[in-house]
C-alpha atoms as a PDB file:
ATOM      1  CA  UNK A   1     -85.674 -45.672  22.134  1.00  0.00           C
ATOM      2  CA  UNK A   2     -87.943 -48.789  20.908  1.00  0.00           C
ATOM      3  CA  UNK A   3     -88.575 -50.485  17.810  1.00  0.00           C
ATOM      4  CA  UNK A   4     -90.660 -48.256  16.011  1.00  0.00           C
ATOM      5  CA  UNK A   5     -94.042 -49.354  13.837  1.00  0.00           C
ATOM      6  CA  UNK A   6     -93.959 -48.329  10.130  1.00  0.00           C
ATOM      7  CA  UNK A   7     -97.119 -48.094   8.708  1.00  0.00           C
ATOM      8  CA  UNK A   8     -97.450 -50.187   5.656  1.00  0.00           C
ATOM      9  CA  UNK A   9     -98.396 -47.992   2.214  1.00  0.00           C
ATOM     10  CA  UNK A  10    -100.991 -49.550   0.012  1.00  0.00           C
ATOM     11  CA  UNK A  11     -99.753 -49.307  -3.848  1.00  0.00           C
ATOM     12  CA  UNK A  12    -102.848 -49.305  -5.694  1.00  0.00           C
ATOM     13  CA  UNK A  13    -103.610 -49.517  -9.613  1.00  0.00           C
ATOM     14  CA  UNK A  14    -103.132 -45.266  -9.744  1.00  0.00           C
ATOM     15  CA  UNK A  15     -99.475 -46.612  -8.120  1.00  0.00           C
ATOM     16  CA  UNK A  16     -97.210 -44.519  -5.912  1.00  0.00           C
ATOM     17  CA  UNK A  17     -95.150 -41.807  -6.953  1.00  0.00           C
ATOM     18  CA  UNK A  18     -91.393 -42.936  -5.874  1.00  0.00           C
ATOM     19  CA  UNK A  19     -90.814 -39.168  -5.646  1.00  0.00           C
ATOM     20  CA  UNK A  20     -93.462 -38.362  -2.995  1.00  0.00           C
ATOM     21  CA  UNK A  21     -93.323 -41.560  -1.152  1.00  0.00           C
ATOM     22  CA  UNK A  22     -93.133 -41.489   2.339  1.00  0.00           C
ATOM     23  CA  UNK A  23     -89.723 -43.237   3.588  1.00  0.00           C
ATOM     24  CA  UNK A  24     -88.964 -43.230   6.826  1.00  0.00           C
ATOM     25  CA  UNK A  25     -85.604 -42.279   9.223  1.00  0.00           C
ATOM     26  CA  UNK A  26     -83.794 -45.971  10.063  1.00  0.00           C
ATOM     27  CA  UNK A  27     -84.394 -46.038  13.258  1.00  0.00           C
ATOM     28  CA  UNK A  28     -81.118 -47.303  15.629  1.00  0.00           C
ATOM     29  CA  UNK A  29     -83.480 -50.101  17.828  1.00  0.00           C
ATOM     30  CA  UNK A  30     -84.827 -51.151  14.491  1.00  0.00           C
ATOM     31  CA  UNK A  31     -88.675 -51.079  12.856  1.00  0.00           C
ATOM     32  CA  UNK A  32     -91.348 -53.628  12.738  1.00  0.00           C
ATOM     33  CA  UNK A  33     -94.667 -53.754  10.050  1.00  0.00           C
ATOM     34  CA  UNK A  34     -97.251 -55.727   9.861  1.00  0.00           C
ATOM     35  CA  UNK A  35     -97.165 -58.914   7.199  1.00  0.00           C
ATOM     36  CA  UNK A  36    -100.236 -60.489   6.539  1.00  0.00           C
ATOM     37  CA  UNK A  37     -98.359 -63.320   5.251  1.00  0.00           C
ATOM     38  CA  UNK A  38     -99.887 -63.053   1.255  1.00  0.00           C
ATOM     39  CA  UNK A  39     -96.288 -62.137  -0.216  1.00  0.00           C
ATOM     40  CA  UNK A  40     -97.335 -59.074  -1.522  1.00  0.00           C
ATOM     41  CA  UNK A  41     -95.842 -56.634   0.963  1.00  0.00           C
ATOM     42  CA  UNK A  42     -92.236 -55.464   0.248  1.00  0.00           C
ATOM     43  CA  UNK A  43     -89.450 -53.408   1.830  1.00  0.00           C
ATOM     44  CA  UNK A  44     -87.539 -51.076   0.250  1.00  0.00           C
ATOM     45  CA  UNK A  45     -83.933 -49.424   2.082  1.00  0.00           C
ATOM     46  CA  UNK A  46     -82.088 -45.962   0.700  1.00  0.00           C
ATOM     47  CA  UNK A  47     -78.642 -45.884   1.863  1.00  0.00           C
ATOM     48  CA  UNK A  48     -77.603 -42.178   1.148  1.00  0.00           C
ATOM     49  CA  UNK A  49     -74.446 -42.895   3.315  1.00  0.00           C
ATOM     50  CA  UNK A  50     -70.925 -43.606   2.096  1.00  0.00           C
ATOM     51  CA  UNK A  51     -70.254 -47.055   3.493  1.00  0.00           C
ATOM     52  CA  UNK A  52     -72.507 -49.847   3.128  1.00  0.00           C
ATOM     53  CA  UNK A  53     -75.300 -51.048   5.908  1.00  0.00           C
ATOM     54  CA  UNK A  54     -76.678 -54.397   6.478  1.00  0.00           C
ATOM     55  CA  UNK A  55     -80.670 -54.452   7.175  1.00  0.00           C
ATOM     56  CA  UNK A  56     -81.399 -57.460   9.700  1.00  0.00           C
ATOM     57  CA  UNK A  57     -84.723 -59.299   8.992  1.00  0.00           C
ATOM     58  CA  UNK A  58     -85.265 -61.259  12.032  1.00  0.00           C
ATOM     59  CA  UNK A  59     -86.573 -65.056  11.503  1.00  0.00           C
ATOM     60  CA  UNK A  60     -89.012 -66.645  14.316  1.00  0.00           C
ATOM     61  CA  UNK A  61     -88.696 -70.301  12.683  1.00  0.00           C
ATOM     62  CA  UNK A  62     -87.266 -73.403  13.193  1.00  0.00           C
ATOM     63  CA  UNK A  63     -86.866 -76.495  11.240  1.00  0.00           C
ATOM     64  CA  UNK A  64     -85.744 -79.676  12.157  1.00  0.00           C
ATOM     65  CA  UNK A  65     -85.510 -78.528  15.664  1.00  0.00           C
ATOM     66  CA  UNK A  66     -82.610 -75.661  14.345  1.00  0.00           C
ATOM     67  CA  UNK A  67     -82.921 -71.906  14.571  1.00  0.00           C
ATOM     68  CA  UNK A  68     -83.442 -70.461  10.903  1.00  0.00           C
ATOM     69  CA  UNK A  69     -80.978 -67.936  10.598  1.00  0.00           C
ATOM     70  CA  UNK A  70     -81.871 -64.213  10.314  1.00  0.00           C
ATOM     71  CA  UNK A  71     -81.823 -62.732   6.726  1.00  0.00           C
ATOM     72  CA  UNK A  72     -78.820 -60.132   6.402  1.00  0.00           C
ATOM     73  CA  UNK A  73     -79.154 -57.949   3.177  1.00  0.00           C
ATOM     74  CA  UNK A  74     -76.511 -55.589   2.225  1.00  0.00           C
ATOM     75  CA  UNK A  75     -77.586 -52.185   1.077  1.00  0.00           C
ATOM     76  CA  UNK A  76     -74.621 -50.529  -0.778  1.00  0.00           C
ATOM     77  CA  UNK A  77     -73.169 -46.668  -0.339  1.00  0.00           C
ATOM     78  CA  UNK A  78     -75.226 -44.759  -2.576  1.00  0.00           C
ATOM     79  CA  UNK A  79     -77.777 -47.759  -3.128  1.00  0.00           C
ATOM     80  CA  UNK A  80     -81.456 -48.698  -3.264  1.00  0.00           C
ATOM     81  CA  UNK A  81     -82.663 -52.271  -2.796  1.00  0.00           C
ATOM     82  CA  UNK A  82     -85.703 -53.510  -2.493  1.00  0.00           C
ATOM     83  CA  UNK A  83     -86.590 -57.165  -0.905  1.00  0.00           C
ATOM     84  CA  UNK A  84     -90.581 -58.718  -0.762  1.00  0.00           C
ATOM     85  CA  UNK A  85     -92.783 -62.094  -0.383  1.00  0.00           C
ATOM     86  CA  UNK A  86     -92.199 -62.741   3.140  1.00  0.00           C
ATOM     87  CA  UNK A  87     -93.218 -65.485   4.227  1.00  0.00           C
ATOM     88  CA  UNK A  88     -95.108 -65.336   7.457  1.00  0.00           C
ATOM     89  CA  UNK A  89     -93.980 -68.801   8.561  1.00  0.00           C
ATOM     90  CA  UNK A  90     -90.681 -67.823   8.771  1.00  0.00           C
ATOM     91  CA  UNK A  91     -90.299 -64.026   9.384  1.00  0.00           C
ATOM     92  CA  UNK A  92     -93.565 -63.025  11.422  1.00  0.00           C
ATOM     93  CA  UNK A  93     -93.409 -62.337  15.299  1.00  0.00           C
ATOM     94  CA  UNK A  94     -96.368 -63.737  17.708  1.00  0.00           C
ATOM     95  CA  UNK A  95     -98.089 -59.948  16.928  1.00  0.00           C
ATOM     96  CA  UNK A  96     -97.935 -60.295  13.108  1.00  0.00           C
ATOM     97  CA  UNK A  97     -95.116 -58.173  12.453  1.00  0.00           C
ATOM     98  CA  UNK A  98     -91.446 -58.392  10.861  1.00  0.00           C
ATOM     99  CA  UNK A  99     -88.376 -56.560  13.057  1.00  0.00           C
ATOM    100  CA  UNK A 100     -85.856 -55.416  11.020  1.00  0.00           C
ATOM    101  CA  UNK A 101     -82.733 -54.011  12.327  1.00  0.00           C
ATOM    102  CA  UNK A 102     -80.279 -51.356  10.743  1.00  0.00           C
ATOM    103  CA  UNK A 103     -76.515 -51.694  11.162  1.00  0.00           C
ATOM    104  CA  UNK A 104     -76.396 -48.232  10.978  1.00  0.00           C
ATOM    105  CA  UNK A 105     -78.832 -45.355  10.425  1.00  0.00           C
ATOM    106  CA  UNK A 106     -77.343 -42.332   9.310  1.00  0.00           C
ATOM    107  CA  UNK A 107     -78.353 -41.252   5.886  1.00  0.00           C
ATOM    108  CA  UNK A 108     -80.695 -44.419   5.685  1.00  0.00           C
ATOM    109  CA  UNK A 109     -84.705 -44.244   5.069  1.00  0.00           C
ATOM    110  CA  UNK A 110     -86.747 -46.999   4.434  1.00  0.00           C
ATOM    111  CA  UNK A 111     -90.357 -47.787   3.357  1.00  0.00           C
ATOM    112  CA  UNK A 112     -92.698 -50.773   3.591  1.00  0.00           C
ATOM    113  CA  UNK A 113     -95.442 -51.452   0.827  1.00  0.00           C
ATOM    114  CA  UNK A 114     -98.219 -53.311  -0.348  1.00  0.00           C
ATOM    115  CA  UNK A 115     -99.769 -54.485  -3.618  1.00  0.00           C
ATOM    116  CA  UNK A 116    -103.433 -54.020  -3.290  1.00  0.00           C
ATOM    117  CA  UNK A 117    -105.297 -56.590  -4.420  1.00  0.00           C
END
């Protein structure tokens, strides 16, 4: 397998219905979706497991000539979290995308949204 696109859903002034929203399957090589960099595009994880997962949000930048450190978010068992406002400087790949990485994927859906402005 390969890291797989997610298409980023536009949340508009009608909004989106959390009910009918499209999440997708965590994917075991990880995801990547495009960031424009604005801070109005956010990620949100379901962990229907029973143990806890980590999503990986891998960093590109440096500063004073040191490696920043990938962001590691802990979704609980049973939990929804929801993370946003990334800033391109830091998190987007030469293409214009984010990679995040799941430390495990059964029982796990995501979803990646944007505020229309």
């Amino acid at each position: 397998m390969a890291r797989v696109p997610v298409t980023v859903q536009e949340v508009g002034a009608a909004g989106l219905s959390l009910a009918s929203d499209a999440m997708d399957a965590a994917n075991a090589d990880g995801a990547s979706f495009a960031n424009d960099g604005d801070k109005r595009t956010f990620l949100m994880c379901k962990n229907s497991s029973g143990a806890p997962i980590t999503l990986t949000l891998r960093t590109t930048a440096t500063r004073d000539d040191l490696a920043v450190a990938d962001r590691a978010i802990t979704v609980a068992a049973g939990a929804r979290v929801i993370r946003g406002g990334f800033n391109a400087s830091l998190y987007n790949q030469p293409d214009g995308t984010i990679y995040v990485d799941f430390s495990a994927v059964a029982s796990v859906t995501f979803g990646v949204y944007r505020l229309a402005g």
